[in-house]
PDB file of N, CA and C in Angstrom:
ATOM      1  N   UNK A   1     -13.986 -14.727   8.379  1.00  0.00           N
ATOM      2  CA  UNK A   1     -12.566 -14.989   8.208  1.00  0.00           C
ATOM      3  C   UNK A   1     -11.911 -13.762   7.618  1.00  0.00           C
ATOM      4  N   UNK A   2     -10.842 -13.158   8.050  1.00  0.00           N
ATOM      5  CA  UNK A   2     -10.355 -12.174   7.600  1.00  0.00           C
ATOM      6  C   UNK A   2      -9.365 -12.709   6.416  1.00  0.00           C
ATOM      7  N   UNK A   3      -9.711 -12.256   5.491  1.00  0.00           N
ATOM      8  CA  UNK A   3      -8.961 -12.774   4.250  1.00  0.00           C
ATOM      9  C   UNK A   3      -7.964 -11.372   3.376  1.00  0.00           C
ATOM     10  N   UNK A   4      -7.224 -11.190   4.429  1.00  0.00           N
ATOM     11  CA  UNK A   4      -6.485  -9.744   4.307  1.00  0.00           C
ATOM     12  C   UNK A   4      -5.022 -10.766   3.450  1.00  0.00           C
ATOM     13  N   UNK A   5      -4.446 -10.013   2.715  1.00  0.00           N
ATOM     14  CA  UNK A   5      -2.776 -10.605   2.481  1.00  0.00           C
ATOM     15  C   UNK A   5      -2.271 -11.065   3.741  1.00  0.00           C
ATOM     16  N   UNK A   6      -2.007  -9.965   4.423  1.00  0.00           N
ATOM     17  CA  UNK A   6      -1.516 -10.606   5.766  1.00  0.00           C
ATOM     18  C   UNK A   6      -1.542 -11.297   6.287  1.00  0.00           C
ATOM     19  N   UNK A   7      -2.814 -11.562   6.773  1.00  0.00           N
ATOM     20  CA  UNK A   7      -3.638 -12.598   7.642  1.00  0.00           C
ATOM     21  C   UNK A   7      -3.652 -13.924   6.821  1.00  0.00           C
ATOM     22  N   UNK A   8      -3.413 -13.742   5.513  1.00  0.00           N
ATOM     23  CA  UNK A   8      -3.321 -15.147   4.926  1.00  0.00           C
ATOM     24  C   UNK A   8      -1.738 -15.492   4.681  1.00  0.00           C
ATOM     25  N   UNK A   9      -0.790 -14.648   4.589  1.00  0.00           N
ATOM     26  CA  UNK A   9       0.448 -14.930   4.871  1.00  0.00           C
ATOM     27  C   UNK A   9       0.528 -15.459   6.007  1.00  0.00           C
ATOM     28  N   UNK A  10       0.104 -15.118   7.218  1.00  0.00           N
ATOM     29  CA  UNK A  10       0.013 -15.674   8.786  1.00  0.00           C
ATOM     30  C   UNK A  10      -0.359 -17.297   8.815  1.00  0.00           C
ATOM     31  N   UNK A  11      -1.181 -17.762   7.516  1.00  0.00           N
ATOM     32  CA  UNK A  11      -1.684 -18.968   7.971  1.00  0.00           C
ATOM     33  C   UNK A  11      -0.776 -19.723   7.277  1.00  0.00           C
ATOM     34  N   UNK A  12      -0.040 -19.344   6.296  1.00  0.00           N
ATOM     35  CA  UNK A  12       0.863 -20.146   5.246  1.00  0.00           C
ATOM     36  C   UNK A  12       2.145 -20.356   5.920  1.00  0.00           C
ATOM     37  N   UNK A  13       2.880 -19.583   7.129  1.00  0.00           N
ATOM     38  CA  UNK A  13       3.333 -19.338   7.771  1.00  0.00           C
ATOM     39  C   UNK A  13       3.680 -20.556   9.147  1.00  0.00           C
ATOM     40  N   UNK A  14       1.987 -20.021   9.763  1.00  0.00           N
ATOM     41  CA  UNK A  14       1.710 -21.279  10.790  1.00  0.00           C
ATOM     42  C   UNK A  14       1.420 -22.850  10.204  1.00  0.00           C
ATOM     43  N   UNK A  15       0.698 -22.872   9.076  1.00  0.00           N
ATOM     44  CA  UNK A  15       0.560 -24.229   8.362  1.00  0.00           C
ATOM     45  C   UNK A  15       1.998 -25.323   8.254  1.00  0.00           C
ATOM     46  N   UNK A  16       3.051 -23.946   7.632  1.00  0.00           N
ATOM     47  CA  UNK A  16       4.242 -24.773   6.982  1.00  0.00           C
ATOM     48  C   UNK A  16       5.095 -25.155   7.948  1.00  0.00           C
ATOM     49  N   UNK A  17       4.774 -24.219   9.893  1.00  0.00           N
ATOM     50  CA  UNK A  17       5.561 -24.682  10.729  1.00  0.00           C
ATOM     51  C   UNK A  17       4.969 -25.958  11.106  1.00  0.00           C
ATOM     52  N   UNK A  18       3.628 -26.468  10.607  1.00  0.00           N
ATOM     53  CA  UNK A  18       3.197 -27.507  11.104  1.00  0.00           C
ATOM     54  C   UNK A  18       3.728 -28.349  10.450  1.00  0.00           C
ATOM     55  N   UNK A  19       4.597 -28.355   9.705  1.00  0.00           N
ATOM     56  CA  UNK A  19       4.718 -29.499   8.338  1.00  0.00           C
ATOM     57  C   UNK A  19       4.172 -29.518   7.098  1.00  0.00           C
ATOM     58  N   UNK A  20       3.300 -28.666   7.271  1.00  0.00           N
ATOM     59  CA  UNK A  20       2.143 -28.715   5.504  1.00  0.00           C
ATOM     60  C   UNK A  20       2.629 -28.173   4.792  1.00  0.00           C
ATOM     61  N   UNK A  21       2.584 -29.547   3.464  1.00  0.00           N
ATOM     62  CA  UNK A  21       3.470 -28.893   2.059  1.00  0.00           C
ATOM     63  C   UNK A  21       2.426 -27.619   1.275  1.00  0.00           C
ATOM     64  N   UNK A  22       3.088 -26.780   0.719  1.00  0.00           N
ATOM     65  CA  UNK A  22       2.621 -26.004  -0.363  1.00  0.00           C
ATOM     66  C   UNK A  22       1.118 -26.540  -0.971  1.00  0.00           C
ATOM     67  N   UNK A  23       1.175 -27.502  -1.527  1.00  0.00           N
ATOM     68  CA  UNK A  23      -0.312 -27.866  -1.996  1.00  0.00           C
ATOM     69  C   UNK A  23      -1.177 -28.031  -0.869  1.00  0.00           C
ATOM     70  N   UNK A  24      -0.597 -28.402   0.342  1.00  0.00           N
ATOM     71  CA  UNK A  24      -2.066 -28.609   1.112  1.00  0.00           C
ATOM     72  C   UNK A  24      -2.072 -27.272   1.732  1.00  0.00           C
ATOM     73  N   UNK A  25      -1.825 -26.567   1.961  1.00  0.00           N
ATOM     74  CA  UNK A  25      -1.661 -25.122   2.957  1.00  0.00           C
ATOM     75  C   UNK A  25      -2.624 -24.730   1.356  1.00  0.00           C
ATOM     76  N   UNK A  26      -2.316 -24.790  -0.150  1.00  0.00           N
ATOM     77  CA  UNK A  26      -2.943 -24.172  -0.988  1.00  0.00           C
ATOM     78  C   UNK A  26      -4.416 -24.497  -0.703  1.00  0.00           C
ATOM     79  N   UNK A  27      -5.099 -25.864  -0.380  1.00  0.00           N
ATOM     80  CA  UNK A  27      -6.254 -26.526  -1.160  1.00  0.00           C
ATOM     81  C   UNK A  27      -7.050 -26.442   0.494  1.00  0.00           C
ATOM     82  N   UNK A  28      -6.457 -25.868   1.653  1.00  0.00           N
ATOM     83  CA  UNK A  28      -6.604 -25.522   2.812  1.00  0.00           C
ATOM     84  C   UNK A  28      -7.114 -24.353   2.736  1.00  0.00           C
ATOM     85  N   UNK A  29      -6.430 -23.394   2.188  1.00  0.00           N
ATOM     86  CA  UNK A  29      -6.627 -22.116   2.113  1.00  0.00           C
ATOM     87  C   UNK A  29      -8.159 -21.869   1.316  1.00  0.00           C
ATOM     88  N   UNK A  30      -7.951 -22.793   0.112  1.00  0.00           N
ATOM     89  CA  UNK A  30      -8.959 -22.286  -0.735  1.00  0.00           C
ATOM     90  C   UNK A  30     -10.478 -23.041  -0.551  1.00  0.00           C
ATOM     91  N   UNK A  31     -10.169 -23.577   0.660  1.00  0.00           N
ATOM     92  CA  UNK A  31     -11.490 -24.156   1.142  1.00  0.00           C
ATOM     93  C   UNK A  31     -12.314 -23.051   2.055  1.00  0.00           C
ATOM     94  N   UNK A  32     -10.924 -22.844   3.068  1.00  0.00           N
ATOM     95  CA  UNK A  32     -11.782 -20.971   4.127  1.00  0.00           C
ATOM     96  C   UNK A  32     -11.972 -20.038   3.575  1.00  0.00           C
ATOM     97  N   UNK A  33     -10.921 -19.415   2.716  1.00  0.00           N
ATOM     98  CA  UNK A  33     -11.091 -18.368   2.479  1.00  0.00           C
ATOM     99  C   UNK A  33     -12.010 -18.166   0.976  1.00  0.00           C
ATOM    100  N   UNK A  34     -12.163 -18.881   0.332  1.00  0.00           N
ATOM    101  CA  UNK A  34     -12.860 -19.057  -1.145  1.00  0.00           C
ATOM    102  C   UNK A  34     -12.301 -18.063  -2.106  1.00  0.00           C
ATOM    103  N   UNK A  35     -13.352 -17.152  -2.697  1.00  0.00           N
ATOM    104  CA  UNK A  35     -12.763 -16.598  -3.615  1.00  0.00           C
ATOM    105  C   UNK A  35     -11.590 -15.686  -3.227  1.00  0.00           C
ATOM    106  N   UNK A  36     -11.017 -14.956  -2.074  1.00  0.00           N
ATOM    107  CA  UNK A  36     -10.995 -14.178  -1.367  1.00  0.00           C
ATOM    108  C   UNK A  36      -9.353 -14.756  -1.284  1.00  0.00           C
ATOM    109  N   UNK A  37      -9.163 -16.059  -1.468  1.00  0.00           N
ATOM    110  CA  UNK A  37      -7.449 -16.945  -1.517  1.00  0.00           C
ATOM    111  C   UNK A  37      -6.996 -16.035  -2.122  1.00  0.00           C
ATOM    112  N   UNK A  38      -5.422 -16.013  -1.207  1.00  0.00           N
ATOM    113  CA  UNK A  38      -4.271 -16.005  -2.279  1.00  0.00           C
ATOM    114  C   UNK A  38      -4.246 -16.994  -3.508  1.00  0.00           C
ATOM    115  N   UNK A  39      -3.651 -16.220  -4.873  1.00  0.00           N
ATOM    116  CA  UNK A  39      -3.244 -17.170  -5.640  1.00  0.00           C
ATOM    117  C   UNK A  39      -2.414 -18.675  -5.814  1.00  0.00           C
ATOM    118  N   UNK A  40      -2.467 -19.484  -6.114  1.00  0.00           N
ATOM    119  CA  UNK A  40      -1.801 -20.622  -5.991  1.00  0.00           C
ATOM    120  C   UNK A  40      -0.352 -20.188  -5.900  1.00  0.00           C
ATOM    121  N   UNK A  41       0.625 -19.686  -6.965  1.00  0.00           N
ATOM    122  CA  UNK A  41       1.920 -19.332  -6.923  1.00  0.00           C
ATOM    123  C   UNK A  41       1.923 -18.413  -6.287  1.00  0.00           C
ATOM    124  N   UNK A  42       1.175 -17.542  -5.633  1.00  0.00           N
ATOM    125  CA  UNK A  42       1.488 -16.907  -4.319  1.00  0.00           C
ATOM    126  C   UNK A  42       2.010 -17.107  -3.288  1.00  0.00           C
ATOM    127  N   UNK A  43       0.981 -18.355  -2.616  1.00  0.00           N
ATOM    128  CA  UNK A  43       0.978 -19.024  -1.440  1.00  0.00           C
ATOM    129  C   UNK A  43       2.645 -20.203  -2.051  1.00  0.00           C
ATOM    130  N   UNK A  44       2.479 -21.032  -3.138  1.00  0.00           N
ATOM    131  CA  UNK A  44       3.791 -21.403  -3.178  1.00  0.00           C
ATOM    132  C   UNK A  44       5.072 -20.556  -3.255  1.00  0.00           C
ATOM    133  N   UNK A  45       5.443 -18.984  -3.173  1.00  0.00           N
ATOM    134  CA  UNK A  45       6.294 -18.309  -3.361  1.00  0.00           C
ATOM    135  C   UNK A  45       6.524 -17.694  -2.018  1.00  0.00           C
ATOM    136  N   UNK A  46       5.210 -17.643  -1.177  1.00  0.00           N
ATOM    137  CA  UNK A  46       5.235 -17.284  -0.036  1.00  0.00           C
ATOM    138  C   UNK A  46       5.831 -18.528   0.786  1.00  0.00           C
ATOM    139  N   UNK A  47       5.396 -19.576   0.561  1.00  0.00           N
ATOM    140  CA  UNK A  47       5.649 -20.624   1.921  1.00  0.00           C
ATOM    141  C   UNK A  47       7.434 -21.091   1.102  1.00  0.00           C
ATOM    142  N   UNK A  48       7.617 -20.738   0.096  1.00  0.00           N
ATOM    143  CA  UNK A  48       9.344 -20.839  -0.328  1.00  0.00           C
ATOM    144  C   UNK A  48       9.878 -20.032   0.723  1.00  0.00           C
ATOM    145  N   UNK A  49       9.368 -18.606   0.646  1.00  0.00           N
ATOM    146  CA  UNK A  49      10.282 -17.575   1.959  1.00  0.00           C
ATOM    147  C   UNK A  49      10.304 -18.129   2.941  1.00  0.00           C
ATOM    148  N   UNK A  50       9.132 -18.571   3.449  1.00  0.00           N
ATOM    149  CA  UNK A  50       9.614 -19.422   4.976  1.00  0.00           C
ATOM    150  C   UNK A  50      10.061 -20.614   5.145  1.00  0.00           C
ATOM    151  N   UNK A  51      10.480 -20.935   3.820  1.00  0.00           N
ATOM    152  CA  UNK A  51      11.082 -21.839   4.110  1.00  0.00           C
ATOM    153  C   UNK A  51      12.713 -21.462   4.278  1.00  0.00           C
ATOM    154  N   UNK A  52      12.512 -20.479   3.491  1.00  0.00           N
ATOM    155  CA  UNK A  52      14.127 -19.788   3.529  1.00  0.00           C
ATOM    156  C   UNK A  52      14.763 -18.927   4.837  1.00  0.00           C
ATOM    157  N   UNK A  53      13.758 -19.091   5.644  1.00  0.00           N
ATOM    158  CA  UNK A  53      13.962 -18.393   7.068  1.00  0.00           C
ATOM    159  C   UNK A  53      13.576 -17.027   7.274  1.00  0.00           C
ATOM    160  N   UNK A  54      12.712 -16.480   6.207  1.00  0.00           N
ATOM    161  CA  UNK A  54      11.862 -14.903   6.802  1.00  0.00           C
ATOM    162  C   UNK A  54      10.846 -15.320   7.664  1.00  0.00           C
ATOM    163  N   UNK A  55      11.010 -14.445   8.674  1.00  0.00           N
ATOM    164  CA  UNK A  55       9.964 -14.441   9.526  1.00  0.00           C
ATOM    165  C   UNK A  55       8.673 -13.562   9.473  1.00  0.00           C
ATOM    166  N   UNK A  56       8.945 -12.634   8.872  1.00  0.00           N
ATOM    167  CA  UNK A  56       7.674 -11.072   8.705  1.00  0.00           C
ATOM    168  C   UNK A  56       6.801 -11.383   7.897  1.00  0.00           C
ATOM    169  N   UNK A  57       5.574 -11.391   8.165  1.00  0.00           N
ATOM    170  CA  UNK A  57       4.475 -11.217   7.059  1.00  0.00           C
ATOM    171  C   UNK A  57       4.240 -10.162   6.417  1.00  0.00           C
ATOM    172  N   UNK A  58       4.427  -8.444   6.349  1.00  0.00           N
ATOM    173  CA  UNK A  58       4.723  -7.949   5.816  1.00  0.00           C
ATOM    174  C   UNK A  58       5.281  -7.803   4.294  1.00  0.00           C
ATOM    175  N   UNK A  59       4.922  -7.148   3.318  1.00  0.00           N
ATOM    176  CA  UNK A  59       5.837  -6.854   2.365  1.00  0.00           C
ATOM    177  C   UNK A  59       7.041  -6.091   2.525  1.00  0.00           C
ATOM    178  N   UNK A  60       8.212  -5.973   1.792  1.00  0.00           N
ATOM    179  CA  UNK A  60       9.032  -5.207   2.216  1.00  0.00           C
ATOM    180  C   UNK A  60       8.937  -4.116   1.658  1.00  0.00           C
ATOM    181  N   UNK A  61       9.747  -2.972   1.705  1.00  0.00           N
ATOM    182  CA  UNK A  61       9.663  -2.003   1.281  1.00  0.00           C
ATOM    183  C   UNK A  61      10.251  -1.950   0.235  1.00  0.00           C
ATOM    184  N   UNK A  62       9.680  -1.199  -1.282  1.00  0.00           N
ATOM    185  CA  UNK A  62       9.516  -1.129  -2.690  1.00  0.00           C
ATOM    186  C   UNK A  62      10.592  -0.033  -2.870  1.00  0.00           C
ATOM    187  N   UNK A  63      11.696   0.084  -3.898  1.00  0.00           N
ATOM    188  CA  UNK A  63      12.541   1.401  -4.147  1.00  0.00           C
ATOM    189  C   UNK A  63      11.364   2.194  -5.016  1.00  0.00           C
ATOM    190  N   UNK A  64      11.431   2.849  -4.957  1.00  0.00           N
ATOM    191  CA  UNK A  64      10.578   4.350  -6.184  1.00  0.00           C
ATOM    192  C   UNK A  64       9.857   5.648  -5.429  1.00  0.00           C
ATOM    193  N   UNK A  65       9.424   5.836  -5.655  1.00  0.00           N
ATOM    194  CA  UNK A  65       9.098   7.173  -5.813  1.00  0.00           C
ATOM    195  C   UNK A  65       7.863   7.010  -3.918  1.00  0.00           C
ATOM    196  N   UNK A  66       7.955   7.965  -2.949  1.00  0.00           N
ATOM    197  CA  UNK A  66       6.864   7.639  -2.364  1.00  0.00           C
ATOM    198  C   UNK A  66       5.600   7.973  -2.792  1.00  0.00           C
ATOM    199  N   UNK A  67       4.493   7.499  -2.234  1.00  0.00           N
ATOM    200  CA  UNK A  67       3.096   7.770  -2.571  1.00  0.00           C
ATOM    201  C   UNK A  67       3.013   9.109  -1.990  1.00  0.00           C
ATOM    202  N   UNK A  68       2.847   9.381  -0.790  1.00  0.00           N
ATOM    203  CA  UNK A  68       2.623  10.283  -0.091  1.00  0.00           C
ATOM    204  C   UNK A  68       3.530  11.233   0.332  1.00  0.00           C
ATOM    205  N   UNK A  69       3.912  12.331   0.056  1.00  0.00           N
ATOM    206  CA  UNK A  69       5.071  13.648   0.457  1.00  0.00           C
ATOM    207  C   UNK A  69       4.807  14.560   1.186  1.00  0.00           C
ATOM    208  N   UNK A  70       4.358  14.791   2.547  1.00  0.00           N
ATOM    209  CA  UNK A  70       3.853  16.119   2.758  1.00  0.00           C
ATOM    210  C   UNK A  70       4.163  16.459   3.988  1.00  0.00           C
ATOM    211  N   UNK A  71       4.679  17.585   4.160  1.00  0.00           N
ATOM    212  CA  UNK A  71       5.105  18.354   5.266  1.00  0.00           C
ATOM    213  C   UNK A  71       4.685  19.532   5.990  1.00  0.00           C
ATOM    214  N   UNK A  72       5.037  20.411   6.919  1.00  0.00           N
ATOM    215  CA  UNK A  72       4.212  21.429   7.010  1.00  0.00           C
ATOM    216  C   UNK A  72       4.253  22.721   6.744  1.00  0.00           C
ATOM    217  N   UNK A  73       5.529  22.593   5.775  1.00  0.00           N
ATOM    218  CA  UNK A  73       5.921  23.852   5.025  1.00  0.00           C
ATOM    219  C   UNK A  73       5.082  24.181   4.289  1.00  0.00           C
ATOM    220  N   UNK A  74       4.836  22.713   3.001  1.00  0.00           N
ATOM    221  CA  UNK A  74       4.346  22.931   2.156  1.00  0.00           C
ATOM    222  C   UNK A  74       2.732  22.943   2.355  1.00  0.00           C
ATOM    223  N   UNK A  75       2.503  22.496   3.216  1.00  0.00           N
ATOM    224  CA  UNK A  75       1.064  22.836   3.813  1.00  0.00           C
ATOM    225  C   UNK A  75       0.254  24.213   4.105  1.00  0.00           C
ATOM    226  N   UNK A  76       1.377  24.610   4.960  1.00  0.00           N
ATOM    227  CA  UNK A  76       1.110  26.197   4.963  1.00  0.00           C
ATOM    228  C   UNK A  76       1.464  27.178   4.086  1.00  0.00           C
ATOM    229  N   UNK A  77       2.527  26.620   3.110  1.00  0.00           N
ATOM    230  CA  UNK A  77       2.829  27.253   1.880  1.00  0.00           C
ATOM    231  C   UNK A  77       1.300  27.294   1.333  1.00  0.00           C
ATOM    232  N   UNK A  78       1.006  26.190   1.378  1.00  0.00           N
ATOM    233  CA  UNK A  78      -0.789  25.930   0.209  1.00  0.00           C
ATOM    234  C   UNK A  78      -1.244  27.326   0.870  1.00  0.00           C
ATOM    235  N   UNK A  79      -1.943  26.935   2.244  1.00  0.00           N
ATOM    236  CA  UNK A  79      -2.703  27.818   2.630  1.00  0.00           C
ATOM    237  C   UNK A  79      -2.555  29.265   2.335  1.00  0.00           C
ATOM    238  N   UNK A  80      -1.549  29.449   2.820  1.00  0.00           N
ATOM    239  CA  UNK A  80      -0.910  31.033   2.528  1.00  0.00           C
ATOM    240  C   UNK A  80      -1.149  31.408   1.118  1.00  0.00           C
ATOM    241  N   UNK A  81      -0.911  30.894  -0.004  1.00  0.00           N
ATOM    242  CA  UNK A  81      -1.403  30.870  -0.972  1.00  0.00           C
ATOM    243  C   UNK A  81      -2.541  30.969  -1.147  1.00  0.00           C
ATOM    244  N   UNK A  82      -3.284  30.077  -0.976  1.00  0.00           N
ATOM    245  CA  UNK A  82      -4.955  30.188  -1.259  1.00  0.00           C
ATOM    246  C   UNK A  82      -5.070  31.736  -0.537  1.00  0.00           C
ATOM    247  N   UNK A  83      -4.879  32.174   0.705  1.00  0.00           N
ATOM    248  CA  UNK A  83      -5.265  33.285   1.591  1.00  0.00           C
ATOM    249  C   UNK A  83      -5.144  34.183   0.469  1.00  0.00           C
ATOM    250  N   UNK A  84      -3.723  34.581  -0.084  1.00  0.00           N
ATOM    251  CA  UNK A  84      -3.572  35.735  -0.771  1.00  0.00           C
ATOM    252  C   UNK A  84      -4.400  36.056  -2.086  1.00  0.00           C
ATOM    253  N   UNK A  85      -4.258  34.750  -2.590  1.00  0.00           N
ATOM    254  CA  UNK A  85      -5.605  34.894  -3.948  1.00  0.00           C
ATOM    255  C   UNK A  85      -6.608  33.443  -4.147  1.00  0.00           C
ATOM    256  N   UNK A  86      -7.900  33.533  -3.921  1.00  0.00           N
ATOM    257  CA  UNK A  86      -8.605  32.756  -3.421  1.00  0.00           C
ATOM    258  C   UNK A  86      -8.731  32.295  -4.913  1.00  0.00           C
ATOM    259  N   UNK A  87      -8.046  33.150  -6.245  1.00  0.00           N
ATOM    260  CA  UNK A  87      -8.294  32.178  -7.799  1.00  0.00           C
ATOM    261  C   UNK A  87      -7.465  31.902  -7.992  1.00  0.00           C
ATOM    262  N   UNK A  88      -6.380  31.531  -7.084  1.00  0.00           N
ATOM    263  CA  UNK A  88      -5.139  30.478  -7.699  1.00  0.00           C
ATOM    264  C   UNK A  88      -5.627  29.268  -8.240  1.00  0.00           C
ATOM    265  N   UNK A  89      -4.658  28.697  -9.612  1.00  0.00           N
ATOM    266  CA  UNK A  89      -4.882  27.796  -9.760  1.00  0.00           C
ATOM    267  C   UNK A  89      -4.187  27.105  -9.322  1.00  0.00           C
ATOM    268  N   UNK A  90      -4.436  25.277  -9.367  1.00  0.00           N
ATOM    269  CA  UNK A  90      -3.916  24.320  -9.076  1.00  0.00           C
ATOM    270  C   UNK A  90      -1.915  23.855  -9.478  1.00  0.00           C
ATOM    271  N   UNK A  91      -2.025  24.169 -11.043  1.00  0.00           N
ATOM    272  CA  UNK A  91      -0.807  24.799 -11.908  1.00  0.00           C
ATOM    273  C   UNK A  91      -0.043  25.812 -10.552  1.00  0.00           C
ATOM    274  N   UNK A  92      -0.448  26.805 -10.910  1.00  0.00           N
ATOM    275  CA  UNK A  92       0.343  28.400 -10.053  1.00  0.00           C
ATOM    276  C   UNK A  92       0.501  27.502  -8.932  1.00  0.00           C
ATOM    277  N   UNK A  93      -0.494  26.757  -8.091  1.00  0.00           N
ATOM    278  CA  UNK A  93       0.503  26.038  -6.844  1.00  0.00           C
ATOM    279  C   UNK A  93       1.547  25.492  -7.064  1.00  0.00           C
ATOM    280  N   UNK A  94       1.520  24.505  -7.949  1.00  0.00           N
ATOM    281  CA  UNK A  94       2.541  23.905  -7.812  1.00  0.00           C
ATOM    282  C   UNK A  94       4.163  23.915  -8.586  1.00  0.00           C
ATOM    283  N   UNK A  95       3.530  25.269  -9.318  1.00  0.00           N
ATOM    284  CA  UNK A  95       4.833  26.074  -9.685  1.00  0.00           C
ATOM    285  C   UNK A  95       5.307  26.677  -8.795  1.00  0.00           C
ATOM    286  N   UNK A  96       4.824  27.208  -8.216  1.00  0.00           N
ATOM    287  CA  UNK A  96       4.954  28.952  -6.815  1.00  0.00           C
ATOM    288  C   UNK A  96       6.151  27.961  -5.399  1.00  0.00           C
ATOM    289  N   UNK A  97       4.976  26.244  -4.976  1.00  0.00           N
ATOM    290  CA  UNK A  97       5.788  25.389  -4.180  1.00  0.00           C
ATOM    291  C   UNK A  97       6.813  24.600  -4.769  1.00  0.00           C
ATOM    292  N   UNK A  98       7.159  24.600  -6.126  1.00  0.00           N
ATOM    293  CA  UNK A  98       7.998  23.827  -6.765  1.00  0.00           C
ATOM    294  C   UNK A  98       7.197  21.796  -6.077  1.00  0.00           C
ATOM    295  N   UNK A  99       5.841  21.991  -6.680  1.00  0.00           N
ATOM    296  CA  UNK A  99       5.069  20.418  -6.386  1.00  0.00           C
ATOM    297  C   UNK A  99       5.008  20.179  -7.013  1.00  0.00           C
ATOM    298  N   UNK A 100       4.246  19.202  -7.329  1.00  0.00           N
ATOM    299  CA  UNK A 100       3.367  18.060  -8.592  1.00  0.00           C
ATOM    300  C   UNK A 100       1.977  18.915  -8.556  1.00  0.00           C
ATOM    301  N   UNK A 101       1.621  19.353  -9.864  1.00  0.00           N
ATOM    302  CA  UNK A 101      -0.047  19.751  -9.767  1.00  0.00           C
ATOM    303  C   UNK A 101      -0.739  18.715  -9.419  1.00  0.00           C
ATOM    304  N   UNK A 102      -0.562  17.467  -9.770  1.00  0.00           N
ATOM    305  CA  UNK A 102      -1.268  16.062  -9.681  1.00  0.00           C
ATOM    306  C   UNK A 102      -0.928  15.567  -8.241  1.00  0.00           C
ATOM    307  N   UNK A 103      -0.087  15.532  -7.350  1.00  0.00           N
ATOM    308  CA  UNK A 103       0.228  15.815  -6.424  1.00  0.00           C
ATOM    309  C   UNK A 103      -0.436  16.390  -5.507  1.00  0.00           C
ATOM    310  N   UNK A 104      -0.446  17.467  -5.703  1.00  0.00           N
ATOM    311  CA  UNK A 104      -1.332  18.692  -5.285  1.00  0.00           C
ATOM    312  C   UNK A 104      -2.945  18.027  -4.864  1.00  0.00           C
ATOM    313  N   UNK A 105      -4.034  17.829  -6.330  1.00  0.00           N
ATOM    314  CA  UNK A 105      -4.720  17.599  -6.601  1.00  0.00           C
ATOM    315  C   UNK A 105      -5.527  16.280  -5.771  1.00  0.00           C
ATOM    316  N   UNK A 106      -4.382  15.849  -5.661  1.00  0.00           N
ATOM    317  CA  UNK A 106      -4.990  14.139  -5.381  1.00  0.00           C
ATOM    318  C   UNK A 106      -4.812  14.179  -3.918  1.00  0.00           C
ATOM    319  N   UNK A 107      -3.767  15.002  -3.185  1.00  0.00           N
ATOM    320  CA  UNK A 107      -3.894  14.691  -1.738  1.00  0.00           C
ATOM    321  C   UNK A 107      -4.566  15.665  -0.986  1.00  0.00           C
ATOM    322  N   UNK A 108      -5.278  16.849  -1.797  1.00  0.00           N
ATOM    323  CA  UNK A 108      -5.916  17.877  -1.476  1.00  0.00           C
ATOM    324  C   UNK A 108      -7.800  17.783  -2.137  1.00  0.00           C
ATOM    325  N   UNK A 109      -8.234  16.630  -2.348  1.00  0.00           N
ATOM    326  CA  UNK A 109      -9.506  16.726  -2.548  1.00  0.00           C
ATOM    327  C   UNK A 109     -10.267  17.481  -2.880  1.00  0.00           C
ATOM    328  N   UNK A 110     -10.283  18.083  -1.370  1.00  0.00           N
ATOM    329  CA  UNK A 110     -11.296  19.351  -1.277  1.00  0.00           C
ATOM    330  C   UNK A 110     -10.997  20.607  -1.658  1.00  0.00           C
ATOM    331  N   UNK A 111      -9.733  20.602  -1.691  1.00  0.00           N
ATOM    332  CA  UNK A 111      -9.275  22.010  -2.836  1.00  0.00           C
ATOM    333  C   UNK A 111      -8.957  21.872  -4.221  1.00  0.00           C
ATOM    334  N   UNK A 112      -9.407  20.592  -5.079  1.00  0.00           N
ATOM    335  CA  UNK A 112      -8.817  20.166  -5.998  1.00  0.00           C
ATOM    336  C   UNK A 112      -9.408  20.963  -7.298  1.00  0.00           C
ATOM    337  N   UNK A 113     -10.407  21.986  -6.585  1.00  0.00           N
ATOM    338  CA  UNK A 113     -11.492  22.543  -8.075  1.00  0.00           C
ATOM    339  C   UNK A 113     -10.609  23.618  -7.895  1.00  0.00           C
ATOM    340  N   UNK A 114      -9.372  24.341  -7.344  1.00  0.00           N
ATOM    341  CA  UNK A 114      -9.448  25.278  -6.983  1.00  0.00           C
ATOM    342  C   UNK A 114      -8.486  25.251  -8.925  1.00  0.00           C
TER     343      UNK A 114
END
């Protein structure tokens, strides 16, 4: 049983078009999926939205900051960098690209000792 968010939003979804209240779509759920259920006030907060007429299982999209930033300026900015002095530090990158050192660090792995 795929016991993804999604896939269990999908069943809370199809359950409640069947008629099934909140507790039984809950005590349904937590029979297939076991430990692996959505939380109780989950699944009741979820099957409220459809009741309110969302259709998407999806989350929506969060205001703040993105996770991921990267382009191919600053990509080849890196590189070009590393080329010219192979002891740059991590810091000097992300002063030199105006980045996040942590930034830097975390989406660059394999250059992260640099």
């Amino acid at each position: 049983m795929d016991s993804s968010r999604s896939a269990q939003r999908a069943i809370i979804q199809f359950l409640r078009a069947e008629g099934k209240h909140a507790s039984q779509i809950y005590l349904r759920m937590k029979e297939v999926c076991g430990e692996q259920c959505l939380a109780r006030c989950t699944i009741f907060r979820w099957f409220q939205r459809y009741e309110a007429g969302r259709v998407n299982i999806k989350d929506l999209p969060r205001p703040g900051q993105a996770h991921v930033v990267t382009n191919s300026a600053t990509i080849s900015g890196v590189d070009e960098l590393i080329r010219q002095n192979r002891r740059i530090t991590t810091r000097e990158i992300a002063v030199e690209l105006s980045i996040s050192k942590g930034n830097y660090a975390s989406h660059n792995p394999q250059k992260a000792w640099l």
